[in-house]
N, C-alpha and C. Protein backbone atom coordinates (compact mmCIF):
# COMPACT_ATOMS: atom_id res chain seq x y z
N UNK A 1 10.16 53.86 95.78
CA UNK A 1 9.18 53.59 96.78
C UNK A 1 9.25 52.14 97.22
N UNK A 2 9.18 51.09 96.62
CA UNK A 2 9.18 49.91 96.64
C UNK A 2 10.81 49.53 96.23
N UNK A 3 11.32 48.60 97.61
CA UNK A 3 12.68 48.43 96.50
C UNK A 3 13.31 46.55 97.12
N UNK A 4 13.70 46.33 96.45
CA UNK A 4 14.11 44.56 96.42
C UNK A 4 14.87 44.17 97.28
N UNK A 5 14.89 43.36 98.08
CA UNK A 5 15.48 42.82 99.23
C UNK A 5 16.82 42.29 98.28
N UNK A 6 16.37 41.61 97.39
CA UNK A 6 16.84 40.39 96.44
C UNK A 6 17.85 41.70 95.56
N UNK A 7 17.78 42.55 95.58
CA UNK A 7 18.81 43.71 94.62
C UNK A 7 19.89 44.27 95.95
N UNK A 8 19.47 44.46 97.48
CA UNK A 8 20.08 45.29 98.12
C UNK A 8 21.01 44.01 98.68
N UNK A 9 20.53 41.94 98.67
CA UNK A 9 21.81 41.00 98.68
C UNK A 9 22.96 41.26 97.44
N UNK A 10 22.42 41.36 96.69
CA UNK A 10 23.53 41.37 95.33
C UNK A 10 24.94 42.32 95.75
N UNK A 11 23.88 43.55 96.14
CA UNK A 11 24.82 44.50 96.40
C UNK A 11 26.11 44.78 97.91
N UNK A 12 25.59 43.85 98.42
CA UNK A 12 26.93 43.93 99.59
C UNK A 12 27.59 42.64 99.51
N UNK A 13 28.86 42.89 99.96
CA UNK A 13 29.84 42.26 99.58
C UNK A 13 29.53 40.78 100.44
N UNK A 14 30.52 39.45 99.85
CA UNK A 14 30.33 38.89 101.10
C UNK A 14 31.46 38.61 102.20
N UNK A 15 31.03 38.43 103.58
CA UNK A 15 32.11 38.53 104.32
C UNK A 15 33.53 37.45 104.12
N UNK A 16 34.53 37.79 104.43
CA UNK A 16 35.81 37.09 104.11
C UNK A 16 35.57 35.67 104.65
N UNK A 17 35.94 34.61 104.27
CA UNK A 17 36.09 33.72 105.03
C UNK A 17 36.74 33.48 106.53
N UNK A 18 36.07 32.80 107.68
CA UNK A 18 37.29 32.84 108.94
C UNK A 18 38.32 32.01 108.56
N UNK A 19 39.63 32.76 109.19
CA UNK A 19 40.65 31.80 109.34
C UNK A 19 41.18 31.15 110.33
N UNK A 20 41.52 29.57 109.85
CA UNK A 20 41.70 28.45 110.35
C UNK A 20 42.34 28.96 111.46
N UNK A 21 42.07 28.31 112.54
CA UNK A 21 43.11 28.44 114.03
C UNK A 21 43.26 26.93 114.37
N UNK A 22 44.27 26.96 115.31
CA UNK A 22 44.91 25.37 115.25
C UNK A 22 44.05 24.69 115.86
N UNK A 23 43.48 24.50 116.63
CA UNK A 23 41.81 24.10 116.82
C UNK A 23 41.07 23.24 115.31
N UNK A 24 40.90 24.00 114.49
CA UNK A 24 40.10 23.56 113.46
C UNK A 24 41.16 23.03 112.48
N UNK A 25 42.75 23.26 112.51
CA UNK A 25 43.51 22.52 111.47
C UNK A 25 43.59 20.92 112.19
N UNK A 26 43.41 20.55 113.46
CA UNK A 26 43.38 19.14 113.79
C UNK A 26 42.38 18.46 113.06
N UNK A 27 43.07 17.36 113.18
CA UNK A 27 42.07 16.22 112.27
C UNK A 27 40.95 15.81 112.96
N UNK A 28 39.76 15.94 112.47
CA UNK A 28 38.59 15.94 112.97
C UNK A 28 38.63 14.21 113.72
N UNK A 29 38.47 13.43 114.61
CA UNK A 29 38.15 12.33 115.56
C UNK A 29 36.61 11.83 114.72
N UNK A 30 36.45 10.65 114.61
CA UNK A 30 35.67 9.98 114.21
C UNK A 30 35.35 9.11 115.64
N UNK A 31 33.82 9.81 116.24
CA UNK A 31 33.29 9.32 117.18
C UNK A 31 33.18 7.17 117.22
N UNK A 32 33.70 6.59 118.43
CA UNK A 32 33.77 5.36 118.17
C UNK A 32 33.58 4.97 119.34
N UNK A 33 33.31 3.47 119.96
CA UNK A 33 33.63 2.56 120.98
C UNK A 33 34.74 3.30 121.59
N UNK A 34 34.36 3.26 122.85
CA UNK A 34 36.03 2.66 123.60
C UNK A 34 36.97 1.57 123.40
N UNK A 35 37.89 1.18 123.13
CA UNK A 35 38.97 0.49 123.51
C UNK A 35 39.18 -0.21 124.88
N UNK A 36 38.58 -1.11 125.48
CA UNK A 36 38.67 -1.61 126.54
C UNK A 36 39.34 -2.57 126.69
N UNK A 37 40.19 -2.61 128.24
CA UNK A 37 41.31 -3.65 128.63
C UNK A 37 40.75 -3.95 129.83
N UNK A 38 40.07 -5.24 129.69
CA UNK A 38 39.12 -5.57 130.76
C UNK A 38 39.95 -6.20 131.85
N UNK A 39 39.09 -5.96 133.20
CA UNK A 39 39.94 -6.09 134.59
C UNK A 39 40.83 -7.33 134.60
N UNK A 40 40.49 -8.59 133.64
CA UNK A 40 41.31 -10.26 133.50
C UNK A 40 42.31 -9.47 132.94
N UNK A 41 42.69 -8.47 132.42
CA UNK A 41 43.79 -8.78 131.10
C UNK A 41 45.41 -7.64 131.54
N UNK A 42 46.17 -8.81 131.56
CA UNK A 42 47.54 -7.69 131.89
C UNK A 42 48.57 -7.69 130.32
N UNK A 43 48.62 -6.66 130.50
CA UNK A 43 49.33 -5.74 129.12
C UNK A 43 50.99 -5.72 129.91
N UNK A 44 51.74 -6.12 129.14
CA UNK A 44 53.07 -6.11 128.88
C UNK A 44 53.82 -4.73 127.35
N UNK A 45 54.45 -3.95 127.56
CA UNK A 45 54.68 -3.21 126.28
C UNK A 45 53.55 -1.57 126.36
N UNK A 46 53.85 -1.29 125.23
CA UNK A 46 52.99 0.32 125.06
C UNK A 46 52.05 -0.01 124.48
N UNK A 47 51.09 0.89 124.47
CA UNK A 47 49.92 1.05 123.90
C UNK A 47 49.46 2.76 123.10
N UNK A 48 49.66 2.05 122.40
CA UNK A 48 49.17 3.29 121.48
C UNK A 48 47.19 3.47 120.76
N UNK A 49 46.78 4.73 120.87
CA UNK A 49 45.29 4.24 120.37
C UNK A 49 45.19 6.12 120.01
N UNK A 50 44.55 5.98 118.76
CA UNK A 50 44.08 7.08 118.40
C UNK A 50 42.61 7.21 118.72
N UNK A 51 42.30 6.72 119.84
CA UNK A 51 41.00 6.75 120.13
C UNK A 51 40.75 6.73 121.33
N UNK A 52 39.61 6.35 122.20
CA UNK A 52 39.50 6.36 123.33
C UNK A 52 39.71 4.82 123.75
N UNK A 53 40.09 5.26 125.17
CA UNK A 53 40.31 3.90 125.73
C UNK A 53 40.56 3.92 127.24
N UNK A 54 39.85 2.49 127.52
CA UNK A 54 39.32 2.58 129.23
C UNK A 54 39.99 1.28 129.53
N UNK A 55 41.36 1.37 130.80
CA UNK A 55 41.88 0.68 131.01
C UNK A 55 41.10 0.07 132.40
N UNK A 56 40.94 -1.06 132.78
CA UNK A 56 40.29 -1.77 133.78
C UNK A 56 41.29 -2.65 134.42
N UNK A 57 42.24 -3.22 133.74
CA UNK A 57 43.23 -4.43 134.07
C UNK A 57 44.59 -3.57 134.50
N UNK A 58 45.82 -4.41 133.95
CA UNK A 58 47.32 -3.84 134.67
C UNK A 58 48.00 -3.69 132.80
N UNK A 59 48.60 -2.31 133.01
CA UNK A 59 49.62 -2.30 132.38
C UNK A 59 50.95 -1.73 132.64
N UNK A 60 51.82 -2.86 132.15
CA UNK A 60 53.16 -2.56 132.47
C UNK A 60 53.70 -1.82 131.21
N UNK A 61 53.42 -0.61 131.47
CA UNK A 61 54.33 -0.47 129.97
C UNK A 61 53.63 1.20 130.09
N UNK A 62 54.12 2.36 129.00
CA UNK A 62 53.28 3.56 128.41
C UNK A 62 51.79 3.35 127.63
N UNK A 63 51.06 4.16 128.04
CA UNK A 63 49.75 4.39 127.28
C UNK A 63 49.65 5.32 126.56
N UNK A 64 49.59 5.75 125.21
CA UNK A 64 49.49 6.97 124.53
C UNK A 64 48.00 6.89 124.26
N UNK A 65 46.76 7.94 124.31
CA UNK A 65 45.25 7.44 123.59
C UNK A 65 45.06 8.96 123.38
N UNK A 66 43.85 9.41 122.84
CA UNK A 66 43.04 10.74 122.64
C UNK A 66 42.33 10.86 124.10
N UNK A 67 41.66 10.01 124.45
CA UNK A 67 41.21 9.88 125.64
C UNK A 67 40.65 8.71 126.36
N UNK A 68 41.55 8.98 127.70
CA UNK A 68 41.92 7.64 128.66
C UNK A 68 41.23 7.79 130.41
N UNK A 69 40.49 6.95 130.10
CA UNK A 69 39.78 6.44 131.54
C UNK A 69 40.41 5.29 132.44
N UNK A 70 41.23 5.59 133.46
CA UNK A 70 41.49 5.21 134.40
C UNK A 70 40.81 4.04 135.41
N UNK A 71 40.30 2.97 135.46
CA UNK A 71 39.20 2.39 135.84
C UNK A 71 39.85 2.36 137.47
N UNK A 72 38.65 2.01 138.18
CA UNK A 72 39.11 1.81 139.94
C UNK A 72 39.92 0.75 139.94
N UNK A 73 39.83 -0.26 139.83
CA UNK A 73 40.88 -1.33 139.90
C UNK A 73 42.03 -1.26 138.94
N UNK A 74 42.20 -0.57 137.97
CA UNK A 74 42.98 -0.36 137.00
C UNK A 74 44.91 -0.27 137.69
N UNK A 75 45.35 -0.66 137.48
CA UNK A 75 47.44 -0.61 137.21
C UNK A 75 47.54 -0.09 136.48
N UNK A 76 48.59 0.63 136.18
CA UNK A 76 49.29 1.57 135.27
C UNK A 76 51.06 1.58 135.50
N UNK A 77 51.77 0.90 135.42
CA UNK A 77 53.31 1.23 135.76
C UNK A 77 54.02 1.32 134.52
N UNK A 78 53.91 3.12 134.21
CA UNK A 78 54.11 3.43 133.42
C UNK A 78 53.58 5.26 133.04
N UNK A 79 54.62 5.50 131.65
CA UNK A 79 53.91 6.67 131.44
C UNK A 79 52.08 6.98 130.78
N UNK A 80 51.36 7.83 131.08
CA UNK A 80 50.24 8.79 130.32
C UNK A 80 50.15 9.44 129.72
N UNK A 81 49.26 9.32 128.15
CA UNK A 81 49.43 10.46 127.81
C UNK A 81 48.19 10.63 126.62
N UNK A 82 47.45 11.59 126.67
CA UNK A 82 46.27 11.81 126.32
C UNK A 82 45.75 13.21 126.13
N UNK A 83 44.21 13.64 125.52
CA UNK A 83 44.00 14.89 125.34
C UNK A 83 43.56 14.71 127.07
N UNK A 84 42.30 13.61 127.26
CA UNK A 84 41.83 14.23 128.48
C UNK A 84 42.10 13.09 129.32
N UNK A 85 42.45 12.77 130.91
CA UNK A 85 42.52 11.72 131.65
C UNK A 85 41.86 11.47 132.55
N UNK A 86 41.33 10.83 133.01
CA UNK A 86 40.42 10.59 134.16
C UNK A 86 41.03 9.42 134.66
N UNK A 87 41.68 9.11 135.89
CA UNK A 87 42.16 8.61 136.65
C UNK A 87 41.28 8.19 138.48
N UNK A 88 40.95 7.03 138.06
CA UNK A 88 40.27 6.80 139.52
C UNK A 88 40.91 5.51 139.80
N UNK A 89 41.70 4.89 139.23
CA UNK A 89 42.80 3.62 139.88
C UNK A 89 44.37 4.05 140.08
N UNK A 90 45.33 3.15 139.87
CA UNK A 90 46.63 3.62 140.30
C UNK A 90 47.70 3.76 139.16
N UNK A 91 47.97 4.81 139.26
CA UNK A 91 49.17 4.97 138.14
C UNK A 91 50.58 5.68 139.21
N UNK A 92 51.29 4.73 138.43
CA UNK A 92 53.26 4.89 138.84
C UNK A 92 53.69 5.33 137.26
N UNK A 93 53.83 6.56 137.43
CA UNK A 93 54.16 7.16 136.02
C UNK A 93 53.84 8.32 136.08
N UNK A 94 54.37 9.03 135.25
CA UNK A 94 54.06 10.50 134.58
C UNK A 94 52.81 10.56 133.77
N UNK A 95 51.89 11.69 134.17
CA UNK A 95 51.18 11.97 133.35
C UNK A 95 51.07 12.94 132.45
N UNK A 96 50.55 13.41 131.06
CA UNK A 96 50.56 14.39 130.58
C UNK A 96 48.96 14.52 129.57
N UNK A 97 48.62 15.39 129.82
CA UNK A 97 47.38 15.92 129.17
C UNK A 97 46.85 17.21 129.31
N UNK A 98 46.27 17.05 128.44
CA UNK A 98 45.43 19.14 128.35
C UNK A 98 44.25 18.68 129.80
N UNK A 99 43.39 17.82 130.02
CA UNK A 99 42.75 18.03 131.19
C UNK A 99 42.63 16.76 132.19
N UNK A 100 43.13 17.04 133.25
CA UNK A 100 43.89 15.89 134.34
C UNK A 100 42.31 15.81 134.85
N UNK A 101 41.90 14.64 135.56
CA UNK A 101 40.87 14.90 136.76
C UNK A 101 41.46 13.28 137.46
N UNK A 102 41.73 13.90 138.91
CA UNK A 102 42.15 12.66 139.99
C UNK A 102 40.69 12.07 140.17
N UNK A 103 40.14 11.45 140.92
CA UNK A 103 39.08 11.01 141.19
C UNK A 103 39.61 10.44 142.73
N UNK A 104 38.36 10.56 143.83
CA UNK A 104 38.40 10.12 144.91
C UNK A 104 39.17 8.52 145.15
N UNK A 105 39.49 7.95 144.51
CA UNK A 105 39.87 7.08 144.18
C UNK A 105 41.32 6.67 143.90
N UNK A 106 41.41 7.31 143.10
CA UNK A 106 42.90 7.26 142.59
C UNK A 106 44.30 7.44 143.23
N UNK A 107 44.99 6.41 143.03
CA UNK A 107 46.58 6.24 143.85
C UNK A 107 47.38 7.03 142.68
N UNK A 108 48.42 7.75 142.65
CA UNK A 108 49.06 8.47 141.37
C UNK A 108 50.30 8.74 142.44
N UNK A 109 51.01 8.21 142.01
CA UNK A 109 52.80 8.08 141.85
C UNK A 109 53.64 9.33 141.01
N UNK A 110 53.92 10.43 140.47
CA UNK A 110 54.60 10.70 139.56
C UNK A 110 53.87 11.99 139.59
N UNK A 111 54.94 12.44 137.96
CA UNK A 111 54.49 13.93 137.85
C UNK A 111 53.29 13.92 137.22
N UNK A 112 52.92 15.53 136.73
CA UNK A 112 51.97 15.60 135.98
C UNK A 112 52.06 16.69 135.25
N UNK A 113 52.16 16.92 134.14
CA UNK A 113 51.77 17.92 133.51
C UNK A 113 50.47 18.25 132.61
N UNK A 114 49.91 19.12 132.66
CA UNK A 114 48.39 19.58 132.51
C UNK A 114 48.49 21.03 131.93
N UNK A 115 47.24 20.90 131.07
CA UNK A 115 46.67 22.38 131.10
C UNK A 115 45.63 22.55 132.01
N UNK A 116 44.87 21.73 132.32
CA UNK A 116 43.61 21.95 133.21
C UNK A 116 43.93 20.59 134.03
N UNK A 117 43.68 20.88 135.50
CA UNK A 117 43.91 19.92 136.43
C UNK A 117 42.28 19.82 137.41
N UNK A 118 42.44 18.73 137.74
CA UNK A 118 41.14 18.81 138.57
C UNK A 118 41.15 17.54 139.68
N UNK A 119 41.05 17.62 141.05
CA UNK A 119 41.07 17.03 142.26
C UNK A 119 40.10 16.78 142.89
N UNK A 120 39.57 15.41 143.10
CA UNK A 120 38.69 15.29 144.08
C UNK A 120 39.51 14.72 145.59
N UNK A 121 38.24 15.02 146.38
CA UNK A 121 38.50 15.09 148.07
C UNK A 121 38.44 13.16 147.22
N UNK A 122 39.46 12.75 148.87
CA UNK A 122 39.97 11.89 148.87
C UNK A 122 41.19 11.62 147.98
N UNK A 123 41.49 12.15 146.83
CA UNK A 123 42.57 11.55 145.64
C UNK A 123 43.92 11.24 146.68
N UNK A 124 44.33 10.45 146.29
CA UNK A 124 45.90 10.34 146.87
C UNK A 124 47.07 10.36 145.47
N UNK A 125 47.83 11.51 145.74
CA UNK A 125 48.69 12.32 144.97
C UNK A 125 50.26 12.36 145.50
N UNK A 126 50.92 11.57 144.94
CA UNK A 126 52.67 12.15 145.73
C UNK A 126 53.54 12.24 144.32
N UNK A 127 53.69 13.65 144.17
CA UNK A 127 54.43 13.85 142.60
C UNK A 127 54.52 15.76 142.91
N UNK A 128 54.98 15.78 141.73
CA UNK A 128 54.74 17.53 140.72
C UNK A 128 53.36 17.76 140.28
N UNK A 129 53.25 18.65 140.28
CA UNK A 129 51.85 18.90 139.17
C UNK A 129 52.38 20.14 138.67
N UNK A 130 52.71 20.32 137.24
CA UNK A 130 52.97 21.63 136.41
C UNK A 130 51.81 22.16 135.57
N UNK A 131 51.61 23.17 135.13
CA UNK A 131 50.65 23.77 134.19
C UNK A 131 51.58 23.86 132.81
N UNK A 132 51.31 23.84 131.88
CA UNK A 132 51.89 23.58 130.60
C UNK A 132 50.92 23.87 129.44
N UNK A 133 50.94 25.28 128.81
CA UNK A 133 50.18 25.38 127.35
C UNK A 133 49.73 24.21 126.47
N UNK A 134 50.67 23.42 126.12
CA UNK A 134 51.11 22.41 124.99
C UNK A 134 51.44 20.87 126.10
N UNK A 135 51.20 20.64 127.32
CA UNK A 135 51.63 19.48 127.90
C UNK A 135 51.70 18.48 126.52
N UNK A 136 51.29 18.49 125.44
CA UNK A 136 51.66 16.59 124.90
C UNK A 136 52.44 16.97 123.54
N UNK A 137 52.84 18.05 123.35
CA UNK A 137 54.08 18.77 122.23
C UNK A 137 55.44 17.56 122.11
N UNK A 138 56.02 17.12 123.15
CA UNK A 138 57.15 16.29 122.87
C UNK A 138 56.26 15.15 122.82
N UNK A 139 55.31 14.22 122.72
CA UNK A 139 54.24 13.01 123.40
C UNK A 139 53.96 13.38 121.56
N UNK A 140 53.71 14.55 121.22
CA UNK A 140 53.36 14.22 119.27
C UNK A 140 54.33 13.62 119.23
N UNK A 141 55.57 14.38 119.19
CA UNK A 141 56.52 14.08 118.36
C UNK A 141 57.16 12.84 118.50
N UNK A 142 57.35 12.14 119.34
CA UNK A 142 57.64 10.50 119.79
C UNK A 142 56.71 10.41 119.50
N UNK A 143 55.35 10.26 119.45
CA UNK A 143 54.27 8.95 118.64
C UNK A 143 54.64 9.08 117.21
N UNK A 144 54.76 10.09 116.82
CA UNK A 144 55.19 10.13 114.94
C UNK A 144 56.14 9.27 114.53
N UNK A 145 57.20 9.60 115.18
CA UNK A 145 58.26 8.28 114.97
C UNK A 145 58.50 7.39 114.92
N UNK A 146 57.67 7.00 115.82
CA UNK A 146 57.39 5.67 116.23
C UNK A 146 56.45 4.77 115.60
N UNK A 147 55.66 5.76 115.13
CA UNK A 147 54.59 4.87 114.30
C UNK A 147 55.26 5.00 112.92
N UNK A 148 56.13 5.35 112.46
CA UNK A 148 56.55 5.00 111.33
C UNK A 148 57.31 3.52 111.25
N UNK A 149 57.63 3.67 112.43
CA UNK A 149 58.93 1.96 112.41
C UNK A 149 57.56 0.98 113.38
N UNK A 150 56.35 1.26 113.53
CA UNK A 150 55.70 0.24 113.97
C UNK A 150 55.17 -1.20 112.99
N UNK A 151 54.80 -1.97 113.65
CA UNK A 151 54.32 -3.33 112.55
C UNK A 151 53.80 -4.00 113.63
N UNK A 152 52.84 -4.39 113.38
CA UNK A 152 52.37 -5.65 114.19
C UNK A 152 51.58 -6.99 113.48
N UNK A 153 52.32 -8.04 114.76
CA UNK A 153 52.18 -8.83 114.45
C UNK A 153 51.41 -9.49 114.51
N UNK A 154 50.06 -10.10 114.49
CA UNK A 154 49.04 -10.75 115.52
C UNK A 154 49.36 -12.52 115.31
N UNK A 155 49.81 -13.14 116.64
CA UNK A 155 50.08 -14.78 116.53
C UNK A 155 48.54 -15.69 116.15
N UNK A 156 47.60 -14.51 116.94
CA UNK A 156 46.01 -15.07 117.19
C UNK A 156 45.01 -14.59 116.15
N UNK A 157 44.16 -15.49 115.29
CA UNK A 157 43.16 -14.22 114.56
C UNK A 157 42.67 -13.64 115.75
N UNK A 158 41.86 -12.04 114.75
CA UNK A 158 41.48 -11.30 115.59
C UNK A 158 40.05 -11.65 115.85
N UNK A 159 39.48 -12.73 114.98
CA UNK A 159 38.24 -13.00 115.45
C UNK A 159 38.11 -14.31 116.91
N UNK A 160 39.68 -14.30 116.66
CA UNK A 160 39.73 -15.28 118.24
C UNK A 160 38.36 -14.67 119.45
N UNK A 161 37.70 -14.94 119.94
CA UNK A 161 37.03 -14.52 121.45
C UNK A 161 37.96 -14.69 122.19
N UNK A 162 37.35 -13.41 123.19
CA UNK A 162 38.27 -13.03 124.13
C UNK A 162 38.56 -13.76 125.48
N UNK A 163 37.78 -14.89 125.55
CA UNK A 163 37.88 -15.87 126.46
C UNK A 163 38.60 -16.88 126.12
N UNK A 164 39.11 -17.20 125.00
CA UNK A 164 39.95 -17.99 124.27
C UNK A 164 41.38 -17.18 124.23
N UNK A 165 41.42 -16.08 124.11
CA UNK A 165 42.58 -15.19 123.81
C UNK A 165 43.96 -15.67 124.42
N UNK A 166 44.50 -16.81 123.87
CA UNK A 166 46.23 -16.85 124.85
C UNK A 166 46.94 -16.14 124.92
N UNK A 167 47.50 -15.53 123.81
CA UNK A 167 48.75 -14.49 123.45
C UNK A 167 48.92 -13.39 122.24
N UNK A 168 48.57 -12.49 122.51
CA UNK A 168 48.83 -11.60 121.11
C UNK A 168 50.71 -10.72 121.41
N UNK A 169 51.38 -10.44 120.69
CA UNK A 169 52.31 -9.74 120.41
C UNK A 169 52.84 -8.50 119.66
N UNK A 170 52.34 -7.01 119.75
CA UNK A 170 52.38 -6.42 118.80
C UNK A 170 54.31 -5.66 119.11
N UNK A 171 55.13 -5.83 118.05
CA UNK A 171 56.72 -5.60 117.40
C UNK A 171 56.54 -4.22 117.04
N UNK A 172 57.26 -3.06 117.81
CA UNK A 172 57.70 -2.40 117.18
C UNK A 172 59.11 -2.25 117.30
N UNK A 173 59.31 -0.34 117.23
CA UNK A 173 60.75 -0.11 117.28
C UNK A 173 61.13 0.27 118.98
N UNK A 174 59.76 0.35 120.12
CA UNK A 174 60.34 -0.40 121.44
C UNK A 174 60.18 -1.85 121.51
N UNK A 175 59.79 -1.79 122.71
CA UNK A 175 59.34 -3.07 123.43
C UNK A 175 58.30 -3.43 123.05
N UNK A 176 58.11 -4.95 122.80
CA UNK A 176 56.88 -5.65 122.54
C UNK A 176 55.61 -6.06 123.50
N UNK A 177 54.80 -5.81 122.79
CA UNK A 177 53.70 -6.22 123.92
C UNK A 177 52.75 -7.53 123.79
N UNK A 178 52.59 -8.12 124.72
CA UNK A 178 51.92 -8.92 125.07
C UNK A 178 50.76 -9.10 125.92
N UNK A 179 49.64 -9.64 125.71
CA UNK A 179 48.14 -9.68 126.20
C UNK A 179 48.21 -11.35 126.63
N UNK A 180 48.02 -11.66 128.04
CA UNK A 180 47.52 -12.79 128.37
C UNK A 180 46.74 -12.40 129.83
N UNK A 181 45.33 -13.00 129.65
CA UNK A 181 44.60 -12.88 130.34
C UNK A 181 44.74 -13.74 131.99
N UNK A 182 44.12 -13.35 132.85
CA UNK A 182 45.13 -13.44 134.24
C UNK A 182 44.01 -14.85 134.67
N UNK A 183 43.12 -15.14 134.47
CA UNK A 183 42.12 -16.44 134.15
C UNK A 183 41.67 -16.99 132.97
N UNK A 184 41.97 -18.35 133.24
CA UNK A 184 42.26 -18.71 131.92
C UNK A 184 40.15 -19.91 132.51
């Protein structure tokens, strides 16, 4: 007549665990600051960032990040490459990411490969645009390598201020980069 909630849990099984999909085997991102390259500062060399990062100034060189904001005044001569991009200044380069967005704004030179693309009225676009499952599959595998033969050097402490900042140099197994600010 009366019977136990607490006897009829015991008795069913429990469900299997879900299994992992490649989604959940990535390494979880530890929410942080942006990475900012403020509109004074021109970049010579690559840039690598496992994090986010919002370019404002000129770089001559590749950008590798998780995710990269394009600023309006922003240069780019060079490759992209990121989970997501937002582009509202000018890039001369290839891009590659799982989700593109041009912005009314944006000058873009080059190809693109994407899983998700997105255009605003006004963008100015002269390139490819491909759809691609995996767009940053070869973009792993060159950052892996590369960060094994990386080292850097810093000439400046890092508690230098950034209004003081003359020259930093980070050495790898490309080209070196250099930070000098365009007003001194």
């Amino acid at each position: 007549m009366f019977s136990s909630k607490k006897d009829e849990r015991v008795n069913t099984p429990a469900p299997p665990p879900p299994m992992p999909n490649q989604a959940a085997m990535r390494k979880p991102r530890v929410p942080s600051a942006p990475s900012i390259i403020s509109a004074d500062l021109v970049v010579t060399g690559t840039l690598k960032s496992s994090g986010d990062v919002q370019i404002d100034g000129r770089i001559e060189g590749d950008v590798y990040a998780a995710n990269l904001v394009i600023g309006e005044k922003a240069v780019i001569h060079g490759d992209v490459a990121a989970e997501e991009i937002q582009v509202r200044g000018r890039v001369e380069g290839s891009i590659r990411a799982r989700k593109v967005l041009l912005a009314s704004t944006c000058h873009v030179q080059g190809n693109i490969l994407h899983e998700a693309f997105a255009v605003e009225t006004g963008a100015y676009f002269d390139g490819n645009c491909r759809h691609a499952d995996n767009p940053l599959a070869d973009v792993a595998a060159k950052l892996e390598s590369a960060a094994a033969a990386s080292v850097i050097h810093p000439e400046t402490p890092a508690a230098t201020p950034a209004a003081t900042l003359v020259s930093r140099t980070v050495t790898n197994a490309g080209p070196s980069a250099s930070f000098t600010p365009l007003k001194s």
